[in-house]
C-alpha atoms as a PDB file:
ATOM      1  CA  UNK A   1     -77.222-107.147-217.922  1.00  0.00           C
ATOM      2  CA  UNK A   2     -76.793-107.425-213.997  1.00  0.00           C
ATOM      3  CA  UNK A   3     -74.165-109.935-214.393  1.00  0.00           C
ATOM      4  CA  UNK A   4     -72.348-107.924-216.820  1.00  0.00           C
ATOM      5  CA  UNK A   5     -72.794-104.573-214.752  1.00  0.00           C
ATOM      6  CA  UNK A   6     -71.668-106.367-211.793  1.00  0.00           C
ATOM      7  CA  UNK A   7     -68.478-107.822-213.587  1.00  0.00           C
ATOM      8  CA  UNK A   8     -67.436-104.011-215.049  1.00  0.00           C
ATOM      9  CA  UNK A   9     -68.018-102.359-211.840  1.00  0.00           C
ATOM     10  CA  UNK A  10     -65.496-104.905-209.923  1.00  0.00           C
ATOM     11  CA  UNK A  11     -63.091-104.607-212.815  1.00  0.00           C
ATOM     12  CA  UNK A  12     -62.904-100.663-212.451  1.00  0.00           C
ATOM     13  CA  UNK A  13     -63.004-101.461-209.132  1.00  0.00           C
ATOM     14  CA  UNK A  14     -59.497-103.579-208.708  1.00  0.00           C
ATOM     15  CA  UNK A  15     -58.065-101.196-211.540  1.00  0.00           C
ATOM     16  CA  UNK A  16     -58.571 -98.393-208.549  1.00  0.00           C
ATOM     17  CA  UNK A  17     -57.241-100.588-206.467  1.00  0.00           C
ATOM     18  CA  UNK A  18     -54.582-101.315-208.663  1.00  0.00           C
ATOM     19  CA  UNK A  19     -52.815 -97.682-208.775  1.00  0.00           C
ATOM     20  CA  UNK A  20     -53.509 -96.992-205.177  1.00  0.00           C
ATOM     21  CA  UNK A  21     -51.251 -99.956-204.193  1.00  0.00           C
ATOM     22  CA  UNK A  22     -48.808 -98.902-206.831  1.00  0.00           C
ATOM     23  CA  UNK A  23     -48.939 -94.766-205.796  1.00  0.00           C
ATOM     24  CA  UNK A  24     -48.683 -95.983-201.768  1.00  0.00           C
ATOM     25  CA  UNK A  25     -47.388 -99.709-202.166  1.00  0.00           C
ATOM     26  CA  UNK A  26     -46.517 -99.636-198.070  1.00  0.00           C
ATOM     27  CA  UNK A  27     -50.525 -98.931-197.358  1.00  0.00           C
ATOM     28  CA  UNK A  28     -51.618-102.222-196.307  1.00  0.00           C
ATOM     29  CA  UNK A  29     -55.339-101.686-195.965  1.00  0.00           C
ATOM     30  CA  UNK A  30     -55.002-100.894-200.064  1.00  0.00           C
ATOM     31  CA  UNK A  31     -53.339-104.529-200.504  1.00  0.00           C
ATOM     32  CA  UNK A  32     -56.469-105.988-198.346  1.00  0.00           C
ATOM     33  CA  UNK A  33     -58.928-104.711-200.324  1.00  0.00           C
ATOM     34  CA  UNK A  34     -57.537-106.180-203.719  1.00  0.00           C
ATOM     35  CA  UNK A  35     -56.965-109.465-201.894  1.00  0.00           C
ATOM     36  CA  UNK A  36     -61.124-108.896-200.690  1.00  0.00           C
ATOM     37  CA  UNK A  37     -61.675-108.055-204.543  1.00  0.00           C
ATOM     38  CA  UNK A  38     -60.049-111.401-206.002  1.00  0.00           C
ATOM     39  CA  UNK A  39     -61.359-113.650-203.610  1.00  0.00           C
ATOM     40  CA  UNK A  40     -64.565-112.382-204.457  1.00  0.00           C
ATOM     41  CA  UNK A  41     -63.850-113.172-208.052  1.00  0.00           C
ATOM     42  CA  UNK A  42     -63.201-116.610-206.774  1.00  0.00           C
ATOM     43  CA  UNK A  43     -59.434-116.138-207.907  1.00  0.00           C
ATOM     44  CA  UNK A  44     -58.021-117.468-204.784  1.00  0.00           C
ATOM     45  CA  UNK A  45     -53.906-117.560-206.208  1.00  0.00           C
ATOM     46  CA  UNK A  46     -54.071-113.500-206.672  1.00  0.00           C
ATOM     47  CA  UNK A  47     -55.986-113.537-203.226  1.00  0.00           C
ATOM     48  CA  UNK A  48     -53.408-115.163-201.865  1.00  0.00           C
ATOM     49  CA  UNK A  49     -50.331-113.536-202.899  1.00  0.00           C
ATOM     50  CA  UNK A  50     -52.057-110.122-202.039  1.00  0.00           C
ATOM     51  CA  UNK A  51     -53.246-111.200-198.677  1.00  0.00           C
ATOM     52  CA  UNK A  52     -49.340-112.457-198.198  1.00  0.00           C
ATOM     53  CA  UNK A  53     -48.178-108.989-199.219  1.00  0.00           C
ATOM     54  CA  UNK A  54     -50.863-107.054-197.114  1.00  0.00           C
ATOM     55  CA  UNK A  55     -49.635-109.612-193.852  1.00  0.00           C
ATOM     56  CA  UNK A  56     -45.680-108.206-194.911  1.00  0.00           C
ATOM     57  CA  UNK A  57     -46.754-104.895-194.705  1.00  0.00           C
ATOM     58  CA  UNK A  58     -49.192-105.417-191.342  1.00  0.00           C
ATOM     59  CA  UNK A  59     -48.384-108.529-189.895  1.00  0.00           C
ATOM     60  CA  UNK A  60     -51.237-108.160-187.591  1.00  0.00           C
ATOM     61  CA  UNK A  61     -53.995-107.363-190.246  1.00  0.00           C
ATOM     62  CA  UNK A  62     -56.651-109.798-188.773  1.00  0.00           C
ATOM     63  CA  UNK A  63     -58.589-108.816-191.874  1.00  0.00           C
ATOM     64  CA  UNK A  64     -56.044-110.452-193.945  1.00  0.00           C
ATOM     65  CA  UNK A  65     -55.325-113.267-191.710  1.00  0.00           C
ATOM     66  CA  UNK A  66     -59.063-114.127-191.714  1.00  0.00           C
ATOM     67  CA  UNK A  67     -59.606-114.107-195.653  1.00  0.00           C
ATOM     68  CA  UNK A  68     -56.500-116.092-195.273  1.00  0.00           C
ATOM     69  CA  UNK A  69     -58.437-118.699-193.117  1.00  0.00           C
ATOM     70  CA  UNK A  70     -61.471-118.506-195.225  1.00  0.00           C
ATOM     71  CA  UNK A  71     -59.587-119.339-198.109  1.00  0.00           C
ATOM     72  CA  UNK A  72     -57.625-122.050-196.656  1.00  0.00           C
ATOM     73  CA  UNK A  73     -60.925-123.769-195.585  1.00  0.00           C
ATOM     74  CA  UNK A  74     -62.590-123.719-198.737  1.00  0.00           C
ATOM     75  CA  UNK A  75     -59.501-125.156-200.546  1.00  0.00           C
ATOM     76  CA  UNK A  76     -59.923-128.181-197.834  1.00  0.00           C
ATOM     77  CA  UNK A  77     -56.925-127.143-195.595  1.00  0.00           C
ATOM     78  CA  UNK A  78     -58.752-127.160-192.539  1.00  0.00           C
ATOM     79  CA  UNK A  79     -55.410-127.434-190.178  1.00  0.00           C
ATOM     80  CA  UNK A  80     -54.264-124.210-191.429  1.00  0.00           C
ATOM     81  CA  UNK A  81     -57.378-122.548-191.245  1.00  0.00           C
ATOM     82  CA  UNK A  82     -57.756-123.319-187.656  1.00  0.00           C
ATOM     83  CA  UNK A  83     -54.362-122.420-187.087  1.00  0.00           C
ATOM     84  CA  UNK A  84     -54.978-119.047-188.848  1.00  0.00           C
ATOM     85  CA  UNK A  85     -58.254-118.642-186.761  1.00  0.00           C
ATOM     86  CA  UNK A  86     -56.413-118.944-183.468  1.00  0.00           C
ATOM     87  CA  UNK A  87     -53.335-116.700-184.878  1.00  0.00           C
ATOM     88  CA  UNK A  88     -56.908-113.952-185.399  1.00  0.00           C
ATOM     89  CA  UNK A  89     -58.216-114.505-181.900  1.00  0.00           C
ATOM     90  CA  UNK A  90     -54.456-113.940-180.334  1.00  0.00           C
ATOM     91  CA  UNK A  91     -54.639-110.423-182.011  1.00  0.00           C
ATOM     92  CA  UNK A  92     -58.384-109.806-181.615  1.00  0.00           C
ATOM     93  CA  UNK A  93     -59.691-112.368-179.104  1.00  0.00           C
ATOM     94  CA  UNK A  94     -63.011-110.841-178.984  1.00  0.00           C
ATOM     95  CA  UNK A  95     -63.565-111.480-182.796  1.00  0.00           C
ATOM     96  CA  UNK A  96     -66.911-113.767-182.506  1.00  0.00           C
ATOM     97  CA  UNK A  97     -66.229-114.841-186.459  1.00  0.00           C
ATOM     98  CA  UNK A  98     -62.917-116.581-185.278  1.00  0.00           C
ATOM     99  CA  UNK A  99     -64.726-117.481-181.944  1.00  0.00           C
ATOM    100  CA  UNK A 100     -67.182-119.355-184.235  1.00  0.00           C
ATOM    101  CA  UNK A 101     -64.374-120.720-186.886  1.00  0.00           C
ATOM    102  CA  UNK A 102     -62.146-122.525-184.038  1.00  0.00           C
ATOM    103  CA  UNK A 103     -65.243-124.276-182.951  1.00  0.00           C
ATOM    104  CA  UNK A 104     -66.755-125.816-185.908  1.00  0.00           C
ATOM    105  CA  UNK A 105     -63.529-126.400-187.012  1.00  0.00           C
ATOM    106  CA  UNK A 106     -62.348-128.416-184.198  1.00  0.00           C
ATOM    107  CA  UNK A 107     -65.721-130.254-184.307  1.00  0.00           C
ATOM    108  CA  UNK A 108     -65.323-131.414-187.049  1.00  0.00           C
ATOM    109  CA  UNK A 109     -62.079-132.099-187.049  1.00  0.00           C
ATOM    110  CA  UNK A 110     -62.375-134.002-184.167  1.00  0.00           C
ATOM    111  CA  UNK A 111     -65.028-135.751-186.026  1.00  0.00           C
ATOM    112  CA  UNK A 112     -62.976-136.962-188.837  1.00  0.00           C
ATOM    113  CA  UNK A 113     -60.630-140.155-188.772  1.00  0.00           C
ATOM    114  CA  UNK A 114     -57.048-139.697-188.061  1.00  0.00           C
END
């Protein structure tokens, strides 16, 4: 029954979502959050093209950018996650999740055979 609860409450969730994009469609922080709701669903396409819509809007959304990078690095691109991780830190260079990212991601980059 959790499961199910869980699974109704996200789906009211990104229909609220949903119409406030569509009654304020230039409010970028609404576009985030339904890219934050997908991804969370696992449904990294709509993530994507929401997150790409939100970075239109704010260019500088460093929320966006890092689901972005998040994404990118579970799908195995872990060039363009770094690269989005360093694009975070230029607008926010005190964010210590980035700080962390660029790191372990040049680690093991580093690590791994050309």
């Amino acid at each position: 029954a959790g499961k199910s609860m869980t699974a109704k409450m996200n789906n009211v969730a990104l229909d609220l979502l949903d119409q406030v994009v569509r009654l304020k469609p230039g409010y970028a922080e609404g576009w985030n959050r339904r890219a934050t709701m997908h991804f969370q669903r696992r449904d990294f396409g709509r993530a994507l093209a929401v997150i790409e819509q939100t970075l239109k809007l704010e260019p500088r959304h460093y929320g966006a950018i890092s689901g972005f990078a998040v994404i990118m690095e579970q799908l195995g691109h872990k060039d363009r996650a770094l690269e989005l991780w360093h694009r975070v830190l230029e607008i926010y260079p005190a964010n210590e999740q980035a700080q962390k990212k660029v790191i372990d991601l040049e680690e093991e980059l580093a690590g791994e055979p050309a």
